[in-house]
C-alpha atoms as a PDB file:
ATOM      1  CA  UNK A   1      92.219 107.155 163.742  1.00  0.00           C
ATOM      2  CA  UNK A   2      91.515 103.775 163.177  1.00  0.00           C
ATOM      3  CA  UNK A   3      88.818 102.381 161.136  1.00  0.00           C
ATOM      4  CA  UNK A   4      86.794  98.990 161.025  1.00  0.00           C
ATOM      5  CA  UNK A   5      85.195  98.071 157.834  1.00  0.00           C
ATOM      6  CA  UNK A   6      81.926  95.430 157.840  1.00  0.00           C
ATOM      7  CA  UNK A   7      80.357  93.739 154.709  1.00  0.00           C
ATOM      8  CA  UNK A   8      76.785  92.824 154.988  1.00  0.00           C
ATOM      9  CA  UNK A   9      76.393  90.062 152.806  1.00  0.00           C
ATOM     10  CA  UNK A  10      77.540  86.762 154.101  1.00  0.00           C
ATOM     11  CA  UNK A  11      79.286  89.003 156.960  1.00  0.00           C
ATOM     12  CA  UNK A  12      77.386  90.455 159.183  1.00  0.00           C
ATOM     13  CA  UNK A  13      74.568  88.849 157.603  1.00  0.00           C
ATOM     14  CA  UNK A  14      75.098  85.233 157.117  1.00  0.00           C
ATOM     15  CA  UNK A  15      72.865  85.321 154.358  1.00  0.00           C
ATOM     16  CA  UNK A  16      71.847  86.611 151.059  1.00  0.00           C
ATOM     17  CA  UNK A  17      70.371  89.623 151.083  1.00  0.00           C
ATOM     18  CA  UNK A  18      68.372  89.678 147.798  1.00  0.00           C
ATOM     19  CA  UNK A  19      67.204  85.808 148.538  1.00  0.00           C
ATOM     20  CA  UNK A  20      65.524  87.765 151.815  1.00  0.00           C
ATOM     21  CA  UNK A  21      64.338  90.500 149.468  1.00  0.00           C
ATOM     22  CA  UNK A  22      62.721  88.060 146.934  1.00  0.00           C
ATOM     23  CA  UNK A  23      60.828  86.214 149.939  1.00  0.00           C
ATOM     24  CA  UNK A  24      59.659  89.472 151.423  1.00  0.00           C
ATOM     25  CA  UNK A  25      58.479  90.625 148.502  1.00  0.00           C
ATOM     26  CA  UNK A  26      56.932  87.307 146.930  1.00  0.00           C
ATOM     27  CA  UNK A  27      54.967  86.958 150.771  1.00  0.00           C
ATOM     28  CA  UNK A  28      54.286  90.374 151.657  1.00  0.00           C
ATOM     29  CA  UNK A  29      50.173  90.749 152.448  1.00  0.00           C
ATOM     30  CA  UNK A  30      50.585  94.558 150.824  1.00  0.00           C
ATOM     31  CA  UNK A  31      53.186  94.075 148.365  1.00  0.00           C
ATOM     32  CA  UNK A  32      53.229  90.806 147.234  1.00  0.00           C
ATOM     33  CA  UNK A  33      50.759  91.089 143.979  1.00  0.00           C
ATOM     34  CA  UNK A  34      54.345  92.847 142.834  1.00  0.00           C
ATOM     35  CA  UNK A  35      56.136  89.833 142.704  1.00  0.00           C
ATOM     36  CA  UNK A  36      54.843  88.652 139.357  1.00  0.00           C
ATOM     37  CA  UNK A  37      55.764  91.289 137.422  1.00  0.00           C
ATOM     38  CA  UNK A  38      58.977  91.663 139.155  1.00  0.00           C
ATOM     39  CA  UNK A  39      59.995  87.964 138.283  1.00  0.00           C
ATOM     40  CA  UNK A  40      58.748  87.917 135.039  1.00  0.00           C
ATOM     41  CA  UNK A  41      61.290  91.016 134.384  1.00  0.00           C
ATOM     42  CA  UNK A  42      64.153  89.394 136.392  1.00  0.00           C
ATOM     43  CA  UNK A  43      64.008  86.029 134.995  1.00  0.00           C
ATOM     44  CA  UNK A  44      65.596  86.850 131.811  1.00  0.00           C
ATOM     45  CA  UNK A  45      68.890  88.180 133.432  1.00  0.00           C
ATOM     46  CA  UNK A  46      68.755  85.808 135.668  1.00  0.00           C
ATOM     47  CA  UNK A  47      68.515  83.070 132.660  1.00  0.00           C
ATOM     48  CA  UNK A  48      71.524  85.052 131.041  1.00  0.00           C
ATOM     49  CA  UNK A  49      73.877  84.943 134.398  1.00  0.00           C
ATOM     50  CA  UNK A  50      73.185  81.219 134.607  1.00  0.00           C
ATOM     51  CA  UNK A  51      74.493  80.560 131.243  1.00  0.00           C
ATOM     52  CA  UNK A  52      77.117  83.006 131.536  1.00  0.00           C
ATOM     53  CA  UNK A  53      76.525  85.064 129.138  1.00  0.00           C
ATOM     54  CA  UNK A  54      75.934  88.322 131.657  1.00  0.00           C
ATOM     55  CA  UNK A  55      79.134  88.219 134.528  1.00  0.00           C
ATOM     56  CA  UNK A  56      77.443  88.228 137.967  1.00  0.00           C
ATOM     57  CA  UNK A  57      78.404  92.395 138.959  1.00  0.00           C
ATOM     58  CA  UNK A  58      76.141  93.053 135.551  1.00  0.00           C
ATOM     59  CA  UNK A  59      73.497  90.527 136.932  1.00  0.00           C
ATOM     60  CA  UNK A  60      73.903  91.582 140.677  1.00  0.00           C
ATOM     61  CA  UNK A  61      72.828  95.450 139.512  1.00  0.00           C
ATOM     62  CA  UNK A  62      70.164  94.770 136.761  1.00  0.00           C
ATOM     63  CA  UNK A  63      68.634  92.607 139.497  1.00  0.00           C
ATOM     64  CA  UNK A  64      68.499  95.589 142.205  1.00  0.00           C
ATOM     65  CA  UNK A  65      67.068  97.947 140.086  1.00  0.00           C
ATOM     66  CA  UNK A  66      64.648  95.360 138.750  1.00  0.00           C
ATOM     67  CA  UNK A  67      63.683  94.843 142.050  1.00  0.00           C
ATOM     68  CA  UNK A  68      63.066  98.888 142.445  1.00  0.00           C
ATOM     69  CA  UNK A  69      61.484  99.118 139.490  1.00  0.00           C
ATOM     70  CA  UNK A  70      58.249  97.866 141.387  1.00  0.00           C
ATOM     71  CA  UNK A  71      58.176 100.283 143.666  1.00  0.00           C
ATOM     72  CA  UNK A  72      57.971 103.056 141.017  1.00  0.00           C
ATOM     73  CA  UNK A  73      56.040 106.188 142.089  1.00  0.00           C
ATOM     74  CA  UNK A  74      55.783 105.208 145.792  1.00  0.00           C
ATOM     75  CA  UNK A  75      56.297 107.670 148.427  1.00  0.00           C
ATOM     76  CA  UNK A  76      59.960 107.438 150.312  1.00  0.00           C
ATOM     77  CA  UNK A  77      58.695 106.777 153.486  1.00  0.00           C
ATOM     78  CA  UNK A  78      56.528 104.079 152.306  1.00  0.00           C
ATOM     79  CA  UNK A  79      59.685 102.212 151.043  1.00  0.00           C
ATOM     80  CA  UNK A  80      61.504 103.182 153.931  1.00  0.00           C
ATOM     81  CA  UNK A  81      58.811 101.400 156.276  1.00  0.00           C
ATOM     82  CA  UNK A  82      59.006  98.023 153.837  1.00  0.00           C
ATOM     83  CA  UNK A  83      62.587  98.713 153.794  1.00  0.00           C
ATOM     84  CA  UNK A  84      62.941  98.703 158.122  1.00  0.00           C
ATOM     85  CA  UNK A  85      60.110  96.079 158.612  1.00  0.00           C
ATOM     86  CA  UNK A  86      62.790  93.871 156.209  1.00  0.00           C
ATOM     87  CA  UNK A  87      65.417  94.278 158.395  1.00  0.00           C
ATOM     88  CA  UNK A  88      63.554  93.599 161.476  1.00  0.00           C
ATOM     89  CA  UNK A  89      62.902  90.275 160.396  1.00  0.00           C
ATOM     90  CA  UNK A  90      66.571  89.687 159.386  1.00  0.00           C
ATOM     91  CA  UNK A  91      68.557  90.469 162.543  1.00  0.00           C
ATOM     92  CA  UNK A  92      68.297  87.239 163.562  1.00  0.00           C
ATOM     93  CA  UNK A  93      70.734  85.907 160.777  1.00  0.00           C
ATOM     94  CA  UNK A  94      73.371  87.976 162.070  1.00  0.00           C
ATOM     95  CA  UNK A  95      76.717  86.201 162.734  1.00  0.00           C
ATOM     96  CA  UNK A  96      77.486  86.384 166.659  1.00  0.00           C
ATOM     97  CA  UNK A  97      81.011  86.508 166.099  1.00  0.00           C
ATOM     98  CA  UNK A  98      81.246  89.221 163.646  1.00  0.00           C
ATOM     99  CA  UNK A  99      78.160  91.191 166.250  1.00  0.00           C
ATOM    100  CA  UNK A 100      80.724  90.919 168.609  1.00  0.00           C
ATOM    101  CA  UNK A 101      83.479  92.307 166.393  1.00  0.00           C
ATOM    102  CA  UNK A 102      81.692  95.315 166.002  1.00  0.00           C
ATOM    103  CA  UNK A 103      81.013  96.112 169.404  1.00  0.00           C
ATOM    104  CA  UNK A 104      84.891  95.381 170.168  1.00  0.00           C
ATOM    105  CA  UNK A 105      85.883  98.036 167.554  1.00  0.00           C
ATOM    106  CA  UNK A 106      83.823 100.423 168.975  1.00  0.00           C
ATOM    107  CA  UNK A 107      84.972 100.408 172.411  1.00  0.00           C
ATOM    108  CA  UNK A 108      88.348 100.236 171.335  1.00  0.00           C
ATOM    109  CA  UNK A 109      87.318 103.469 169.960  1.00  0.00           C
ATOM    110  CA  UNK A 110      87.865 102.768 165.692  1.00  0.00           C
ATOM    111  CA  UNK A 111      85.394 104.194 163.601  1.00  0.00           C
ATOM    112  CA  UNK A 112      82.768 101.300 162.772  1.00  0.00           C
ATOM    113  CA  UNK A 113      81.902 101.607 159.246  1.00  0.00           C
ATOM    114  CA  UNK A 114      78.906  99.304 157.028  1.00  0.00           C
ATOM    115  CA  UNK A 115      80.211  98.998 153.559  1.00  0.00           C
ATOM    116  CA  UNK A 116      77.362  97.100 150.999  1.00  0.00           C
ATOM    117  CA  UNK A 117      75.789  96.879 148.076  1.00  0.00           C
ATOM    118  CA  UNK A 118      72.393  96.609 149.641  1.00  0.00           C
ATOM    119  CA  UNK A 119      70.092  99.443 149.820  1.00  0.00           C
ATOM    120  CA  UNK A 120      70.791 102.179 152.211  1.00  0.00           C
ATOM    121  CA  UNK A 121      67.381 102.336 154.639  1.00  0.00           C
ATOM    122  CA  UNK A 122      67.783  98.360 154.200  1.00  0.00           C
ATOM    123  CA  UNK A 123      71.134  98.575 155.823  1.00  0.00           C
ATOM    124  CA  UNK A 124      70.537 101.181 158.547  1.00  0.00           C
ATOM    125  CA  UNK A 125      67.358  99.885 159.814  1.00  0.00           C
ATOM    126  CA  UNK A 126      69.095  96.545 159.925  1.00  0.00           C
ATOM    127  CA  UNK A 127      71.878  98.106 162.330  1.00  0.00           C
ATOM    128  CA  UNK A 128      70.301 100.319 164.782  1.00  0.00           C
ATOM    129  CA  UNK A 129      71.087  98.638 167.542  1.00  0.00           C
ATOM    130  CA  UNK A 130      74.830  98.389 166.631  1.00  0.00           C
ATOM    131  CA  UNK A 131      77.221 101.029 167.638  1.00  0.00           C
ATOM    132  CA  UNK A 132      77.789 101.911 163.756  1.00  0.00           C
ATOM    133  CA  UNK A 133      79.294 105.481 162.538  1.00  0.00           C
ATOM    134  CA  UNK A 134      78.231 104.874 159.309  1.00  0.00           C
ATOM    135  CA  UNK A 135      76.471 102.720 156.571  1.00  0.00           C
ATOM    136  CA  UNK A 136      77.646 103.094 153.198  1.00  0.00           C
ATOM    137  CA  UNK A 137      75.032 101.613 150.597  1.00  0.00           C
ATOM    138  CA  UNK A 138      73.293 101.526 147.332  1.00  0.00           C
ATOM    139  CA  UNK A 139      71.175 105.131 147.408  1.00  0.00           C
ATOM    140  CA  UNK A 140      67.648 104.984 146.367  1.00  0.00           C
ATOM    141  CA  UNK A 141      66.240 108.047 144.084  1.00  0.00           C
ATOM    142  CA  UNK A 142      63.787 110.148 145.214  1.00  0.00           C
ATOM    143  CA  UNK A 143      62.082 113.217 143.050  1.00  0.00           C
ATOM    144  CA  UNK A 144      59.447 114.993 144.922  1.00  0.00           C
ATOM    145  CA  UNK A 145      59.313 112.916 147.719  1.00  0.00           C
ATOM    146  CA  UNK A 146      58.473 109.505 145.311  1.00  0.00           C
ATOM    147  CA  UNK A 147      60.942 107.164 143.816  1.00  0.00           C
ATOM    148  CA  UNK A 148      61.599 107.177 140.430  1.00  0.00           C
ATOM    149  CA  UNK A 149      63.147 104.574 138.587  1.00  0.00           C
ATOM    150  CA  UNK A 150      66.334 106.098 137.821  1.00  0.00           C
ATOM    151  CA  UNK A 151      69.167 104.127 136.869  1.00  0.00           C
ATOM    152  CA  UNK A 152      71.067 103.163 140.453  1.00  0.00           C
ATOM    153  CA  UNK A 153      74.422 103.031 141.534  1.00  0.00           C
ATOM    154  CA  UNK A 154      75.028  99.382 142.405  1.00  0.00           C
ATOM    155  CA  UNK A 155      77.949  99.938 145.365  1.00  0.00           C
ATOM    156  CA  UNK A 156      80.480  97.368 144.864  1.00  0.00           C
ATOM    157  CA  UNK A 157      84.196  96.051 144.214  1.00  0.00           C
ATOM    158  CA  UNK A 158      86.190  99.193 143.592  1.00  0.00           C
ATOM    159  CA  UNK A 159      82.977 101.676 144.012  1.00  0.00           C
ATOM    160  CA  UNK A 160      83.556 100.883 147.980  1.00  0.00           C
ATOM    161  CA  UNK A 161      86.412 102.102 148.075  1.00  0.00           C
ATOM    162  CA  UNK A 162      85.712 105.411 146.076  1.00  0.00           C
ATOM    163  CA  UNK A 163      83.011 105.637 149.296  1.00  0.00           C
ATOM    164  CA  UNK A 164      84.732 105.171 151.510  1.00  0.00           C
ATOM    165  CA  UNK A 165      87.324 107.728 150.794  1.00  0.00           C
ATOM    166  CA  UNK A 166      85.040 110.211 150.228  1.00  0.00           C
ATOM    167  CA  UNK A 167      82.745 109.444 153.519  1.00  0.00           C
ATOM    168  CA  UNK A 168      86.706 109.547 155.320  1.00  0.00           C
ATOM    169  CA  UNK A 169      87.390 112.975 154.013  1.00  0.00           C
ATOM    170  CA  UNK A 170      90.055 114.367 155.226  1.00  0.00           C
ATOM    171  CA  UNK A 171      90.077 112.244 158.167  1.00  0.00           C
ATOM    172  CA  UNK A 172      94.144 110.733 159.210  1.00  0.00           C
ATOM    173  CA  UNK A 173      93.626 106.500 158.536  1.00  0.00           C
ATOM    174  CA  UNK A 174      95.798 104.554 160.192  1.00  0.00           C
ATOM    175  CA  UNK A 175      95.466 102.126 157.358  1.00  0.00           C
ATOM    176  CA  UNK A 176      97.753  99.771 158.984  1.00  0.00           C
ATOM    177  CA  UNK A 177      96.050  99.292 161.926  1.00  0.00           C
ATOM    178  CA  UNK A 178      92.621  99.479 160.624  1.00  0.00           C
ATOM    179  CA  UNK A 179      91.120  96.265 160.026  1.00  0.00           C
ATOM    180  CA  UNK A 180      88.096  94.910 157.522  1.00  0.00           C
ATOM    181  CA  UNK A 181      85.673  92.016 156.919  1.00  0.00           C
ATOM    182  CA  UNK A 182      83.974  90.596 153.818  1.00  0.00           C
ATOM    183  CA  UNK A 183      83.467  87.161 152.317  1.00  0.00           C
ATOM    184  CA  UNK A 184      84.019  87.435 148.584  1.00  0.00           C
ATOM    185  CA  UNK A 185      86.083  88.531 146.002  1.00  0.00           C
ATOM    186  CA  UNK A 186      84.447  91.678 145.302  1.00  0.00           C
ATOM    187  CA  UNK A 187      85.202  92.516 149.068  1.00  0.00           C
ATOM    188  CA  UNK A 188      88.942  92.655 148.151  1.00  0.00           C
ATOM    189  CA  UNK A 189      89.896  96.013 146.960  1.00  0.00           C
ATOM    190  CA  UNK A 190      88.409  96.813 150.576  1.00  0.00           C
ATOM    191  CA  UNK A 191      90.341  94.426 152.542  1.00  0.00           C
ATOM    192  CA  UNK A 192      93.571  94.983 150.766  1.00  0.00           C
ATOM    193  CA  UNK A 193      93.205  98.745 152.323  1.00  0.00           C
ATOM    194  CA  UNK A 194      93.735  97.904 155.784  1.00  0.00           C
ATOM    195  CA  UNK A 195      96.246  96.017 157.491  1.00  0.00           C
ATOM    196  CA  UNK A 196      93.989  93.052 158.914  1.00  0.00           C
ATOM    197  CA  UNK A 197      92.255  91.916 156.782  1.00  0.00           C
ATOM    198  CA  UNK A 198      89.516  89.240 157.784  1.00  0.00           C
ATOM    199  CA  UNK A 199      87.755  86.549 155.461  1.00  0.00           C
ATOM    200  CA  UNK A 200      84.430  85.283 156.779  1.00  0.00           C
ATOM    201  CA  UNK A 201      83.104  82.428 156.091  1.00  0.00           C
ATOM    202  CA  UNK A 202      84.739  83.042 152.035  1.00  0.00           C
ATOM    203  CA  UNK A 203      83.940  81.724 149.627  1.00  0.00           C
ATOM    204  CA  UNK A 204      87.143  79.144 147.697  1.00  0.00           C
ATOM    205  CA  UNK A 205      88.401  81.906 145.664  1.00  0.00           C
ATOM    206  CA  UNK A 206      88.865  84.275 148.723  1.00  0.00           C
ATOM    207  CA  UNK A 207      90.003  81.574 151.237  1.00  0.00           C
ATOM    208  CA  UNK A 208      92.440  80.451 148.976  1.00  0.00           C
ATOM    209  CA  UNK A 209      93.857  84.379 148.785  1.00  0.00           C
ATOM    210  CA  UNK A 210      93.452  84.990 152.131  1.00  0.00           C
ATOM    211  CA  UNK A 211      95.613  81.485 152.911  1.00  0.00           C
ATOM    212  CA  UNK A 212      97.995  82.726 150.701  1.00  0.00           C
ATOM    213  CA  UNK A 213      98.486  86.245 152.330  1.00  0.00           C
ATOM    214  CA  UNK A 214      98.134  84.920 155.739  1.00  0.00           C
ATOM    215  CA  UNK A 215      94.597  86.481 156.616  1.00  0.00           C
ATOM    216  CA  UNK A 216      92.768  85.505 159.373  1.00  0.00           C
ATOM    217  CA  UNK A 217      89.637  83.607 158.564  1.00  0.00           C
ATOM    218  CA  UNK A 218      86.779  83.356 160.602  1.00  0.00           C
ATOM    219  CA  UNK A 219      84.509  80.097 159.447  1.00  0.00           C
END
C-alpha cells in the first residue's frame, strides 16, 4: 500500500489557518463579543514569540488552546457547526494544484491521508468533498457532551508522525513509493518518511533543504 500525506497549512490551504480563525471569530454575529477576551489573553504570548523569548511550537499551542478557551462549556455540536461553517468559507483558498494532487492519489489508489495541527471538525468539514481516508488533527475535549478546557495536544513536528503510525497500524507502507506534502520545517520529520517528498510553496529554510536533497517543489 501506498500512502499520500497532505499538510493543511500553506498546502492544501494556501493560507494561515489561525489568521482565518482570528477573523471568524473577531466578525462572527454570534460569537464575536468572544474576541476581546480571547485577544486580551493571547496578546501576551503573542508579545513573548515576537521578542523571542517563547519559540514559535510553544506559541503555536498556547495560542490554540487560548483560542478554545472561549468556547468553554459549549455543547460539541455547537463548536462543530462554528467549526464546519469555518471551513465552508475557506475552501476557496485551496491550492488547485495540490486539489488536484489529491484526487490523482486517490485514483491511483494510495491511501489519501490529512496530517495538521488544526482542529479536527475544522479539518474534516474543510475536506468533504475530497476523496480523503483520513484527517489526522488536533482533538478537541469533550466531557458530557461540552468542551472543557483541558490542556490540548497541539499535533505537530514529530507528534505527526507518532499519528500517523498509529492511524497505519499494522498496515504494509510502501514508504518508498509513498509520497508527502508540507511547506515548513515542522513538516519534515513527515516528508523525510516517504520517498517523494514535495515542498509547497516553502518557506527559505525548507526550499533550501529540499534543493539540497533534490525534492520537488511546487511554487
Amino acid at each position: 500500500m501506498r500512502v499520500a500525506i497532505f499538510d493543511f497549512d500553506g498546502t492544501l490551504y494556501k493560507n494561515e489557518t489561525f489568521d482565518f480563525m482570528m477573523k471568524h471569530l473577531k466578525h462572527h454575529p454570534a460569537y464575536g463579543k468572544l474576541y476581546g477576551k480571547f485577544f486580551r489573553r493571547i496578546l501576551p504570548v503573542y508579545t513573548a514569540y515576537k521578542l523571542k523569548l517563547v519559540p514559535s511550537p510553544v506559541m503555536r499551542e498556547k495560542s490554540m488552546q487560548l483560542y478554545l478557551s472561549a468556547f468553554t462549556g459549549f455543547p460539541e455540536k455547537e463548536l462543530d457547526d462554528y467549526f464546519r461553517t469555518m471551513a465552508d468559507g475557506m475552501r476557496c483558498g485551496f491550492n488547485p494544484e495540490i486539489e488536484r494532487r489529491v484526487h490523482e492519489h486517490a485514483d491511483a489508489g494510495d491511501r489519501v491521508m490529512l496530517v495538521s495541527g488544526a482542529f479536527t471538525p475544522l479539518l474534516e468539514a474543510a475536506v468533504k468533498n475530497l476523496p480523503v481516508d483520513g484527517v489526522i488533527g488536533t482533538e478537541i475535549p469533550y466531557r458530557n457532551g461540552r468542551f472543557v478546557n483541558d490542556p490540548i495536544r497541539h499535533i505537530r513536528a514529530e507528534r505527526k508522525n507518532e499519528r500517523i503510525l498509529a492511524a497505519l497500524g499494522d498496515a504494509e507502507v510502501d514508504w518508498t513509493e509513498s509520497s508527502a506534502y508540507g511547506d515548513t520545517l515542522s513538516d519534515l520529520s513527515v516528508l523525510e518518511l516517504t520517498g517523494h517528498p514535495v515542498a509547497v510553496r516553502p518557506e527559505e529554510a525548507l526550499r533550501k533543504t529540499a534543493s539540497g536533497h533534490g525534492w520537488e517543489i511546487i511554487d
